[in-house]
Protein backbone atom coordinates (compact mmCIF):
# COMPACT_ATOMS: atom_id res chain seq x y z
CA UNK A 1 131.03 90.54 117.39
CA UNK A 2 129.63 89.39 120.81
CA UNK A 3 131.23 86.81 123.51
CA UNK A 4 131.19 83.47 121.53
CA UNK A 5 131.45 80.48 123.92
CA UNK A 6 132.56 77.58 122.26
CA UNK A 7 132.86 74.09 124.29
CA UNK A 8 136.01 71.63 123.73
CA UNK A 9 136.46 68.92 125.45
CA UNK A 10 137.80 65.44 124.97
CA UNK A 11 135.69 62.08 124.38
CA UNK A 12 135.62 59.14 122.52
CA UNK A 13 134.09 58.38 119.11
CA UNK A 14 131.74 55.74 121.16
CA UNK A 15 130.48 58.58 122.97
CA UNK A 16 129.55 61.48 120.06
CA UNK A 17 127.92 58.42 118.32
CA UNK A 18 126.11 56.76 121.20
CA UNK A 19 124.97 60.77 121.84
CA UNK A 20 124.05 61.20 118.13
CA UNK A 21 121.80 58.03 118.43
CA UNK A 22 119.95 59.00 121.09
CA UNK A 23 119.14 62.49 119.29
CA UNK A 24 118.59 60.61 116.00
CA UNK A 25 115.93 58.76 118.10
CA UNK A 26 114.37 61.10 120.52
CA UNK A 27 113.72 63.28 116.80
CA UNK A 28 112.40 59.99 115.19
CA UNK A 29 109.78 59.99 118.58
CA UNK A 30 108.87 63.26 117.36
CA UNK A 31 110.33 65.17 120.17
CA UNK A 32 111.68 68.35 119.43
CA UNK A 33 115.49 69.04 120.48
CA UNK A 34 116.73 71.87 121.51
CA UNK A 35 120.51 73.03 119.47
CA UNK A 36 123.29 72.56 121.37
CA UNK A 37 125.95 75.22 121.87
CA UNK A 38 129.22 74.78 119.20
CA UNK A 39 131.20 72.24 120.87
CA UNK A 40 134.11 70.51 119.81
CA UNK A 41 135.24 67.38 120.76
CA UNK A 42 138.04 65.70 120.21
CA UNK A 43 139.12 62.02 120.53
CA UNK A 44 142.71 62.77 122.93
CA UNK A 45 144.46 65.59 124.80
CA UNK A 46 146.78 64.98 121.62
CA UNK A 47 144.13 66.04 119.03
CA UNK A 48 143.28 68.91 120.89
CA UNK A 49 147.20 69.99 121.22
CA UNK A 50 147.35 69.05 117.37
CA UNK A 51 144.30 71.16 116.55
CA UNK A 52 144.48 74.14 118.54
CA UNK A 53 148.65 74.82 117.73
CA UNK A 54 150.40 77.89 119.25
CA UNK A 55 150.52 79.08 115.20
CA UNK A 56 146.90 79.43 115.03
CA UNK A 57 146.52 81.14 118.68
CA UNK A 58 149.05 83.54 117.16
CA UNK A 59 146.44 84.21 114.30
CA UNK A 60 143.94 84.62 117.03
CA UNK A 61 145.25 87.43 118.72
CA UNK A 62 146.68 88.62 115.61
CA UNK A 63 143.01 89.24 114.33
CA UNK A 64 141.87 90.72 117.58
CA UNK A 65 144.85 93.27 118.23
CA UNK A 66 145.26 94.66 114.40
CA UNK A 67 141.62 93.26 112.53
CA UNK A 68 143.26 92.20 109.32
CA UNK A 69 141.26 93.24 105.95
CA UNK A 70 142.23 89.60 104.62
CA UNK A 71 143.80 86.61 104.69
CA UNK A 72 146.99 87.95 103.20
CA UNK A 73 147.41 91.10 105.24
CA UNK A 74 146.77 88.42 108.43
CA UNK A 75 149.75 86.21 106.77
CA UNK A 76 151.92 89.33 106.34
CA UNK A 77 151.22 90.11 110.32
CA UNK A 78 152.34 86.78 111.29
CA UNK A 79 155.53 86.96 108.77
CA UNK A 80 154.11 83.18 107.34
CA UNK A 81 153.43 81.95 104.42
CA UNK A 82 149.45 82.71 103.03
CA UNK A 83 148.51 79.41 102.15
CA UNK A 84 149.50 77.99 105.61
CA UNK A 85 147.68 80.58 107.13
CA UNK A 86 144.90 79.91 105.01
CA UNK A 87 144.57 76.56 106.07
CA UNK A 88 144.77 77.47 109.61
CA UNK A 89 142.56 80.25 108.90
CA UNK A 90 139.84 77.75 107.36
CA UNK A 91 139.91 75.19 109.89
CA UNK A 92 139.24 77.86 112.47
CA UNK A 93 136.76 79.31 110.95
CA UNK A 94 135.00 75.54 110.11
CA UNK A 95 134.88 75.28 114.04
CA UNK A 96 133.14 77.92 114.73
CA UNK A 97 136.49 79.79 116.78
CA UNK A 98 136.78 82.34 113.64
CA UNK A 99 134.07 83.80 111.44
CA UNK A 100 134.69 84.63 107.75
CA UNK A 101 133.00 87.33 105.28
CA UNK A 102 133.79 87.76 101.89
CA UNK A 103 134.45 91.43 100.88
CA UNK A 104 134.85 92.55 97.33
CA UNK A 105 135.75 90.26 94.71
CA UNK A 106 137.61 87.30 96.63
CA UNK A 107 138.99 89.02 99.33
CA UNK A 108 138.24 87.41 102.42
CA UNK A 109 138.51 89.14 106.15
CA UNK A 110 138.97 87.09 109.17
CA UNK A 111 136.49 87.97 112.27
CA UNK A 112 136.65 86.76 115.93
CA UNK A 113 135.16 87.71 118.53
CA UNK A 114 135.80 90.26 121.11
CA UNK A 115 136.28 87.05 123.43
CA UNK A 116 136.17 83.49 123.09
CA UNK A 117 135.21 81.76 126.17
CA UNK A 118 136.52 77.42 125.66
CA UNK A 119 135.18 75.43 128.02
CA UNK A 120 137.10 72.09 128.82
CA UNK A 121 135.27 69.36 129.32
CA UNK A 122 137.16 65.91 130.32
């Protein structure tokens, strides 16, 4: 995988919907809009500390230094519980800081890239 840059950064629900509304409208004007990079924002330092726990930077570099084959060899790595890890796993992945592809049968296998690049933005 390539450098993925994700942005984080911290701002209030007023703000993602006030900027939501004006691309809501520019698109109803029939202006085309570029896509944004993946950002994530979150409403407080807090939810950010919350979100991105020292458990799931663990699975980060976990999946970088030894490239798991799935979800339970990644658990085994990290001497946790799979289900836990699969929920950390999922969220991740549902923000764009992990990508997932399904092998044979159910198996899935964990993929980041060879650097993430977050980008705080207060």
């Amino acid at each position: 995988m390539k450098v993925k840059k994700v942005t984080v950064g911290i701002r209030s629900t007023e703000e993602v919907l006030a900027e939501a509304a004006a691309t809501m409208k520019a698109v109803a004007a029939g202006r085309t809009m570029k896509p944004k990079r993946r950002r994530l924002f979150f409403t407080s330092p807090d939810a950010l500390r919350r979100f991105l726990t020292p458990k799931r930077i663990d699975l980060i570099h976990l999946i970088r230094q030894h490239r798991p084959s799935s979800i339970h060899e990644l658990a085994t790595l990290a001497n946790r519980d799979f289900k836990r890890v699969y929920e950390d796993v999922k969220a991740l992945a549902e923000t764009g800081l992990l990508e997932l592809s399904h092998d044979e049968g159910r198996k899935i296998t964990p993929h980041v890239a060879e650097e993430l690049r977050l980008e705080v933005v207060l």
